[in-house]
N, C-alpha and C. Protein backbone atom coordinates (compact mmCIF):
# COMPACT_ATOMS: atom_id res chain seq x y z
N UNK A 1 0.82 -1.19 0.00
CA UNK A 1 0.00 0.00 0.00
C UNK A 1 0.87 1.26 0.00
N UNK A 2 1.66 1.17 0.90
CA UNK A 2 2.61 2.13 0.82
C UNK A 2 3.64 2.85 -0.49
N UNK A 3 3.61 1.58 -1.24
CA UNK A 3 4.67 1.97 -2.68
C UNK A 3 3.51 2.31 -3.47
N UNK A 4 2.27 2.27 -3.29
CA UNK A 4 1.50 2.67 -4.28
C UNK A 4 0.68 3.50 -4.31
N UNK A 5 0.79 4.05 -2.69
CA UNK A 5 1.00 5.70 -2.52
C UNK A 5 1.89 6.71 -3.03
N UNK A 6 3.55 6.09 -2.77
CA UNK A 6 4.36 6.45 -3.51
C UNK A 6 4.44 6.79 -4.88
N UNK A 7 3.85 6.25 -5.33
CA UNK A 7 3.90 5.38 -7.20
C UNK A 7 3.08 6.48 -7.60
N UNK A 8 2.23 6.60 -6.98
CA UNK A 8 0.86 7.04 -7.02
C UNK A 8 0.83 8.75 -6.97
N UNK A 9 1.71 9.30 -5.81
CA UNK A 9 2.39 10.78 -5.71
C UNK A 9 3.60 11.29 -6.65
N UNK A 10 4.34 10.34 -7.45
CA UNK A 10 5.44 10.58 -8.04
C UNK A 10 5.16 10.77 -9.68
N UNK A 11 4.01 9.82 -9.57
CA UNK A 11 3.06 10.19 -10.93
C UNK A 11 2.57 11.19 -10.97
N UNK A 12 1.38 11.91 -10.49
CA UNK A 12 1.33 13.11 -10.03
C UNK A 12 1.73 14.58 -10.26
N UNK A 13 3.38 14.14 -9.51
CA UNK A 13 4.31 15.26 -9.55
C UNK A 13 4.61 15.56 -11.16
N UNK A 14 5.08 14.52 -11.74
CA UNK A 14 5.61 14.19 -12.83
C UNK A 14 4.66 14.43 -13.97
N UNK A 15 3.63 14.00 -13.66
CA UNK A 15 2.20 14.77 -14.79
C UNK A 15 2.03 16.64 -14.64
N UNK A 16 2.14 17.07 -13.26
CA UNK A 16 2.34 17.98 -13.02
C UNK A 16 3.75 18.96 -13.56
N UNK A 17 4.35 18.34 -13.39
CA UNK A 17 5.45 18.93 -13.71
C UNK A 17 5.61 19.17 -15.64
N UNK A 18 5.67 18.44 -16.01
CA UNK A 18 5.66 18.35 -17.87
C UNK A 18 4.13 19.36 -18.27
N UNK A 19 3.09 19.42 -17.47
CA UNK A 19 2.37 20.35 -17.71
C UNK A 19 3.05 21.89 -18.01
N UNK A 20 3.31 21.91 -17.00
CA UNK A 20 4.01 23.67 -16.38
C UNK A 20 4.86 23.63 -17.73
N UNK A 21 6.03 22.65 -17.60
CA UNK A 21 7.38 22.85 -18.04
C UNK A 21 7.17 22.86 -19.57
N UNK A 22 6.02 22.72 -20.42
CA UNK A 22 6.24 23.08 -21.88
C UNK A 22 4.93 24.12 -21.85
N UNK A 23 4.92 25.49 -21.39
CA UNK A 23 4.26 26.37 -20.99
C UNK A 23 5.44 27.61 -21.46
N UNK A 24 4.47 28.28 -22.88
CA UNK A 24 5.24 29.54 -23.00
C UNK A 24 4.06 30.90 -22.58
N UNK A 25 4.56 31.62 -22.03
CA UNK A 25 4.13 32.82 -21.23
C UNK A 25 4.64 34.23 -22.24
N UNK A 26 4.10 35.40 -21.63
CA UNK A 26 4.52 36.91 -22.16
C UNK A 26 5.16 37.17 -20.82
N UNK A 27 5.73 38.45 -21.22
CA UNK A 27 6.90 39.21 -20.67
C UNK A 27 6.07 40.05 -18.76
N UNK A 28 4.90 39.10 -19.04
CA UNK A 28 4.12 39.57 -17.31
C UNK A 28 3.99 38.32 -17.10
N UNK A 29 4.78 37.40 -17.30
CA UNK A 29 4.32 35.76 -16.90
C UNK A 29 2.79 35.38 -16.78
N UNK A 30 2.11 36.01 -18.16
CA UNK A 30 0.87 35.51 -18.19
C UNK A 30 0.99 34.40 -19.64
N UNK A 31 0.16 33.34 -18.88
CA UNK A 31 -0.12 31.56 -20.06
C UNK A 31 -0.41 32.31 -20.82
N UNK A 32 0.45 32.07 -22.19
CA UNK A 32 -0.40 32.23 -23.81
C UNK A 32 -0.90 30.80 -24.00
N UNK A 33 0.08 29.89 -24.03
CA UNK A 33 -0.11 28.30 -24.11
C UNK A 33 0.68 27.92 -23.35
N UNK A 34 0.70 26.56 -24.79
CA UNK A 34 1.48 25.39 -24.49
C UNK A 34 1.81 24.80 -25.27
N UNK A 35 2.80 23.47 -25.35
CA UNK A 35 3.08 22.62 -25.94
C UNK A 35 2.75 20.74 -25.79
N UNK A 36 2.34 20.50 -25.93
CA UNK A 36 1.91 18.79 -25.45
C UNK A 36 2.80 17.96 -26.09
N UNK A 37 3.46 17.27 -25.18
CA UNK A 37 4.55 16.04 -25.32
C UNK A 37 3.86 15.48 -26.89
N UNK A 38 3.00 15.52 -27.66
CA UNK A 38 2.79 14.99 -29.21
C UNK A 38 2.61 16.17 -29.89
N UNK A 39 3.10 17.56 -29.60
CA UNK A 39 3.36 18.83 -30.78
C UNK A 39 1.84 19.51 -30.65
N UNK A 40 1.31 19.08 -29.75
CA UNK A 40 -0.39 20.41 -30.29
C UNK A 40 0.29 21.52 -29.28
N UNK A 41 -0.63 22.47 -29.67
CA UNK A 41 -0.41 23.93 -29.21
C UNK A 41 -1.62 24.19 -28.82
N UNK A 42 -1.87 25.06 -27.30
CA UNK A 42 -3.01 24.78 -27.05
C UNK A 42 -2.73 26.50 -26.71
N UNK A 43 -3.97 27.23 -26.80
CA UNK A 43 -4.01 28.70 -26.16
C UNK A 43 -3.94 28.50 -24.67
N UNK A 44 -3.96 29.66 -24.33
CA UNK A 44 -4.64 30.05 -22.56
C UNK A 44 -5.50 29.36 -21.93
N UNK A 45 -6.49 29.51 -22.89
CA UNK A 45 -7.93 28.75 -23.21
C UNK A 45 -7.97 27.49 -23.09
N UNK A 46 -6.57 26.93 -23.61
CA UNK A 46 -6.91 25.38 -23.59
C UNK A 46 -8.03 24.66 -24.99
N UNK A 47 -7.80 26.00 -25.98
CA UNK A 47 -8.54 25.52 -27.10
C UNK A 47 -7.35 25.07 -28.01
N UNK A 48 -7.30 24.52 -28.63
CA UNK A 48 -6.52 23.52 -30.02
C UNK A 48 -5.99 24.64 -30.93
N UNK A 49 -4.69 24.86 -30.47
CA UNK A 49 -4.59 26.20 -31.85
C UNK A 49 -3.77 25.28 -33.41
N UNK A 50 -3.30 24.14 -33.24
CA UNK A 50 -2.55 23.29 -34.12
C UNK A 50 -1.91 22.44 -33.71
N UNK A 51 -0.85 21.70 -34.50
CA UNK A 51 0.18 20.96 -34.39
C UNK A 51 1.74 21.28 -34.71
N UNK A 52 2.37 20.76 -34.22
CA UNK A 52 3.92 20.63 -35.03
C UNK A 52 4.44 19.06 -34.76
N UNK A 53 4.29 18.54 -35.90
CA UNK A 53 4.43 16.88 -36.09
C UNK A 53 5.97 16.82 -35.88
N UNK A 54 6.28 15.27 -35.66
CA UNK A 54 7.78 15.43 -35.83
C UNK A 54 8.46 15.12 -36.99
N UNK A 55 7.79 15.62 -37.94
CA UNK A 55 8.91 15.57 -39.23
C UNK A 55 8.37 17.24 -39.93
N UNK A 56 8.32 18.06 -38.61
CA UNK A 56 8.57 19.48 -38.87
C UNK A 56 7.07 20.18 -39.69
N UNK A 57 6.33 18.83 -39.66
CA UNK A 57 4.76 20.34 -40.58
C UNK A 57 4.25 20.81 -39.41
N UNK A 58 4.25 21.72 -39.96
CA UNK A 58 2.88 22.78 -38.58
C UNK A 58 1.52 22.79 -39.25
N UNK A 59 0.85 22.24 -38.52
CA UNK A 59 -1.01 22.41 -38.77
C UNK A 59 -1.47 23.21 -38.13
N UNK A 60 -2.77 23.76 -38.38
CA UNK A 60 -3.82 24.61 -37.94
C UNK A 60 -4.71 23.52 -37.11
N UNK A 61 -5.59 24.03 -36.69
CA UNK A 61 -6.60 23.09 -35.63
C UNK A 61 -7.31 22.47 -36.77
N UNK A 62 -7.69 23.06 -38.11
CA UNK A 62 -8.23 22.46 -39.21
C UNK A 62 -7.28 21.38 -40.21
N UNK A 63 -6.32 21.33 -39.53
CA UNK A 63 -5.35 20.29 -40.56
C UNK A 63 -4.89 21.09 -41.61
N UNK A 64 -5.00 22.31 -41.87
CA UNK A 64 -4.01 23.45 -42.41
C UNK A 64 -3.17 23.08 -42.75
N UNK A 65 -1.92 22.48 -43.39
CA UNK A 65 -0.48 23.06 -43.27
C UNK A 65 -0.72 25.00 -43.30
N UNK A 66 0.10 25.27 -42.24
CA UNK A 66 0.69 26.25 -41.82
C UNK A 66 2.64 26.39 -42.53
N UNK A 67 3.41 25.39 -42.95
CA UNK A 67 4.48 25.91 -42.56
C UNK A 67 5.68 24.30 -42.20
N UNK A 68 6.61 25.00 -42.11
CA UNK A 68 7.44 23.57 -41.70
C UNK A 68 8.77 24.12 -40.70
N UNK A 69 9.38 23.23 -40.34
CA UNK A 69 10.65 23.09 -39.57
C UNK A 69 11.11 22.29 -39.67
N UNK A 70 12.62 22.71 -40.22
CA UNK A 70 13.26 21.81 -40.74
C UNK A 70 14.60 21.23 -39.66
N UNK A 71 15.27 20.31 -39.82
CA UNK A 71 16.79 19.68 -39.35
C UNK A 71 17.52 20.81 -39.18
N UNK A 72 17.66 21.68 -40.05
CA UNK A 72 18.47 22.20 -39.55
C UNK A 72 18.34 23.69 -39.13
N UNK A 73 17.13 24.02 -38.88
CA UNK A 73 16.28 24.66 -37.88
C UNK A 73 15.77 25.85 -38.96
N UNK A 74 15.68 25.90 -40.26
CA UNK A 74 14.87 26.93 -41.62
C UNK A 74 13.60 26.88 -40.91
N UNK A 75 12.53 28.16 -41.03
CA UNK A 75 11.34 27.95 -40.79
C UNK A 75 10.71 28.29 -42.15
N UNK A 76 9.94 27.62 -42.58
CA UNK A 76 8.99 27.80 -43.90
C UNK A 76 7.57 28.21 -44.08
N UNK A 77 6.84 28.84 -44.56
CA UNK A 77 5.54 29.07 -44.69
C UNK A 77 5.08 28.35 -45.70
N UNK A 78 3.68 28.16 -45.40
CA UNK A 78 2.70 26.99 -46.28
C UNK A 78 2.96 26.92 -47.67
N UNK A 79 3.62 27.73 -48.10
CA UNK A 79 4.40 28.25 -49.72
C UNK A 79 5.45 27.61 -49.74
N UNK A 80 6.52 27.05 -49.00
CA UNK A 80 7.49 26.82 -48.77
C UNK A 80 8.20 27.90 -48.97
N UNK A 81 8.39 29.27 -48.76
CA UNK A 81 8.87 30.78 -48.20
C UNK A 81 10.04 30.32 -47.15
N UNK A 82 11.25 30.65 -47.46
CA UNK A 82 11.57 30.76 -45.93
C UNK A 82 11.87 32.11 -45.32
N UNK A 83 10.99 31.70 -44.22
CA UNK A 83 11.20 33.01 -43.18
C UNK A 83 12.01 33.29 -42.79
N UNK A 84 13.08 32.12 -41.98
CA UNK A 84 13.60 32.53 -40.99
C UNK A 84 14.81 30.81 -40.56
N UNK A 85 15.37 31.28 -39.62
CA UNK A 85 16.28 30.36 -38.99
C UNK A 85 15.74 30.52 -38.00
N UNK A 86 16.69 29.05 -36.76
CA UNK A 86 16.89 29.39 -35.42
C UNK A 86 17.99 28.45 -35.58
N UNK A 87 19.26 28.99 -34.57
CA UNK A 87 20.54 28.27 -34.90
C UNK A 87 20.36 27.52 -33.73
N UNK A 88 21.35 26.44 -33.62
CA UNK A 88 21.70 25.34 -32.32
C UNK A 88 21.81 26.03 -30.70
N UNK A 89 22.64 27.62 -31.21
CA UNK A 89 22.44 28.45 -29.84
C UNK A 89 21.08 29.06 -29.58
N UNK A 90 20.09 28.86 -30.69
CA UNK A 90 19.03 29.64 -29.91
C UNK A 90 18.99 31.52 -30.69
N UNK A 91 19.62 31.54 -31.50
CA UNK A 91 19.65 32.59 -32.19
C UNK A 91 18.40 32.70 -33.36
N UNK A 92 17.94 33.70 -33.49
CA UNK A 92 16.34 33.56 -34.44
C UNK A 92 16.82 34.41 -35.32
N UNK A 93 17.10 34.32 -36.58
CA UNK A 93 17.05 35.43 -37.34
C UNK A 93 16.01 35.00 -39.01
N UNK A 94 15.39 36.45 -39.55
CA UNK A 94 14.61 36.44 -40.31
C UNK A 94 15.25 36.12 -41.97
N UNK A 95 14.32 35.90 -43.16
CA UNK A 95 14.87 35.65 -44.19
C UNK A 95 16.18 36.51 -44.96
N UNK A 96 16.51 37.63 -44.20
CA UNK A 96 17.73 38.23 -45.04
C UNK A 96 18.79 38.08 -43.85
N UNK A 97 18.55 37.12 -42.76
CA UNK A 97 19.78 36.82 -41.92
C UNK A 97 19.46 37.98 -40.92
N UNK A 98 18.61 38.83 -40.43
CA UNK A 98 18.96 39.77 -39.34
C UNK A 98 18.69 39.31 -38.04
N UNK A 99 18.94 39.52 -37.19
CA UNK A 99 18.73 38.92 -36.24
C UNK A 99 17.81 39.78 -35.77
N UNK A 100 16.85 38.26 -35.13
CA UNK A 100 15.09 38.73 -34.19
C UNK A 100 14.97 39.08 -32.76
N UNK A 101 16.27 37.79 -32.45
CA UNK A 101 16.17 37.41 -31.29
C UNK A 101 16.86 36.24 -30.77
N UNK A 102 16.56 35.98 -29.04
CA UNK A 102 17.46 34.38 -28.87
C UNK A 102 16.20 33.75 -28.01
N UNK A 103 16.83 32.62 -28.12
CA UNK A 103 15.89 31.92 -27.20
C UNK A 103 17.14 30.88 -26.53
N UNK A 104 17.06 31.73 -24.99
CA UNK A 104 18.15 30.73 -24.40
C UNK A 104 17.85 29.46 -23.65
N UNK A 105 18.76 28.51 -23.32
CA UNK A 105 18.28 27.09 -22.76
C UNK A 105 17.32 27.12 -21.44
N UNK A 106 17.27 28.35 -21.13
CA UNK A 106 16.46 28.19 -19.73
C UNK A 106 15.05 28.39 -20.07
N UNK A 107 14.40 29.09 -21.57
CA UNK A 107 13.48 29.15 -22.21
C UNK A 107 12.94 30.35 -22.18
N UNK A 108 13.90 31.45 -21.57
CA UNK A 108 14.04 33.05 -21.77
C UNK A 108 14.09 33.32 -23.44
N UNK A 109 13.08 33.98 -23.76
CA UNK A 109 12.68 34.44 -25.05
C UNK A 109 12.94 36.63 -24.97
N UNK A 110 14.10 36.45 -25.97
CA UNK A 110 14.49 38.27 -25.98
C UNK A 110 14.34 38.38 -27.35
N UNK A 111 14.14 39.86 -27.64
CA UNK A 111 14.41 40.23 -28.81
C UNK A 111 15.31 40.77 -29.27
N UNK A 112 15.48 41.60 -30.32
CA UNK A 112 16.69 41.97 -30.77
C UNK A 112 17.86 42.83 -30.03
N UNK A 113 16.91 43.67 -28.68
CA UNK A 113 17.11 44.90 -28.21
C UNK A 113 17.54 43.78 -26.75
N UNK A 114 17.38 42.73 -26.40
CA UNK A 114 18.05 41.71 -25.50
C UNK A 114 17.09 42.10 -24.84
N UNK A 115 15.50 42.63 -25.04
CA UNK A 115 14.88 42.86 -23.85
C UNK A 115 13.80 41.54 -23.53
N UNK A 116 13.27 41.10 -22.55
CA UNK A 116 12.61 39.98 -22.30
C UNK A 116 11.36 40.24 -22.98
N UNK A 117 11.34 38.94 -24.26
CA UNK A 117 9.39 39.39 -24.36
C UNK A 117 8.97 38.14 -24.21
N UNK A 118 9.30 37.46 -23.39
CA UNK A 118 8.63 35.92 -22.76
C UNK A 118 9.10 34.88 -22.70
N UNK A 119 8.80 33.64 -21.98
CA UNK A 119 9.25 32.18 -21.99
C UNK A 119 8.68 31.30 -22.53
N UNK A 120 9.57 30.20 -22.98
CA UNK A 120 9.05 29.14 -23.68
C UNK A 120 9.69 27.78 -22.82
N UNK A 121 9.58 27.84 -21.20
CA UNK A 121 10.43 26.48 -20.20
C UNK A 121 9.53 25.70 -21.20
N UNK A 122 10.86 24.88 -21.48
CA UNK A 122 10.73 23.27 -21.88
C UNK A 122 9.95 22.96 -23.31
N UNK A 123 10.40 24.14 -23.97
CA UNK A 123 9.30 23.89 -25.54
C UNK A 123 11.27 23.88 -25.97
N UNK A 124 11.03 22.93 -26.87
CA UNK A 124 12.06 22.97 -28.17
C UNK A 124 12.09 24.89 -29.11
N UNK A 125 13.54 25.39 -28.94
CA UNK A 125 13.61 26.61 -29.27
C UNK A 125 13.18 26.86 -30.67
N UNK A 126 13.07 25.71 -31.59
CA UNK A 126 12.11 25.78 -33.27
C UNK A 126 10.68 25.98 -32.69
N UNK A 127 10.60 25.46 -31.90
CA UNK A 127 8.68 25.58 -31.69
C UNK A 127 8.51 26.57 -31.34
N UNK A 128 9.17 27.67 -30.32
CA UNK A 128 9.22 28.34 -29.83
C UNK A 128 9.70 29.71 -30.51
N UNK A 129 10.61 29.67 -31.39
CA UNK A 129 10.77 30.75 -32.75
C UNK A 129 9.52 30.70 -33.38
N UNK A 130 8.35 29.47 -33.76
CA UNK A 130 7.44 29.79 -34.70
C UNK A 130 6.31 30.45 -33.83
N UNK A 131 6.24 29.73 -32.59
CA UNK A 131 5.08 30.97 -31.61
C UNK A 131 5.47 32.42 -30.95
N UNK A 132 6.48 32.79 -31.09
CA UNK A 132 7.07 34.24 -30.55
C UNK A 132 7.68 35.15 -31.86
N UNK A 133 8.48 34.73 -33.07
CA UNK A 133 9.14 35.41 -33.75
C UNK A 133 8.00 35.20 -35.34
N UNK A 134 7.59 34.05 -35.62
CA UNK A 134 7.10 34.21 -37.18
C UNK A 134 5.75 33.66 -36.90
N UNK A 135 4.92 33.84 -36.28
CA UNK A 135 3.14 34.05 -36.38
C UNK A 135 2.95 32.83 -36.87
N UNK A 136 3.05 31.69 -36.97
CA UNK A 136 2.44 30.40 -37.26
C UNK A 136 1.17 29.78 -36.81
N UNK A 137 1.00 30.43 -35.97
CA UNK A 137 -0.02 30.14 -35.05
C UNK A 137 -0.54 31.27 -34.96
């Protein structure tokens, strides 16, 4: 009985925790969304704003393609356009190379001016360039 109290609280924590931790916010730590361990994006609301599959398409809640993300972190629009990068450090820059912004490992989201315009704890920094820097959603 006892380990399955245990079992039972550690689950819990751990459901709890992966909630929070793929949760991107604005620059007043208010929920815009989220991210769900299978790529949907959910608003504030908790309504269905899309997907990002793992071989990089982004959907709309209607099965849209929106867009892609690629290996080696190009972001594309439903045209195949590319917008934009995000490099391995977390650097965002737009289709003529300028830089947007970073998104550092702790999931601090700045812009060009290094000023804070929100977090993305525990979202992959591609998912997180297409909900803060290029409107995919």
């Amino acid at each position: 009985m006892k380990y399955r109290l245990i079992i039972a609280l550690l689950m819990v924590l751990f459901v709890g925790s992966v909630g929070c931790a793929q949760s991107f916010r604005d620059t007043n730590n208010m929920l815009l969304g989220k991210v769900e361990s299978d790529g949907t994006v959910r608003n504030a609301n908790n309504m269905r704003m899309g997907r990002i599959f793992e071989d990089g398409t982004i959907r709309d809640s209607n099965n849209m393609r929106l867009g892609t993300i690629e290996k080696d972190g190009t972001i594309r629009d439903k045209n195949n356009m590319r917008l934009g990068t995000v490099s391995s450090d977390g650097t965002v820059r737009d289709n003529n190379n300028m830089r947007l912004g970073t998104i550092a490992s702790d999931g601090t989201v700045r812009n060009n001016n290094n000023m804070k315009i929100g977090s993305a704890n525990g979202i992959n920094a591609k998912y997180a360039a297409v909900l803060f820097f290029f409107g995919l959603f």
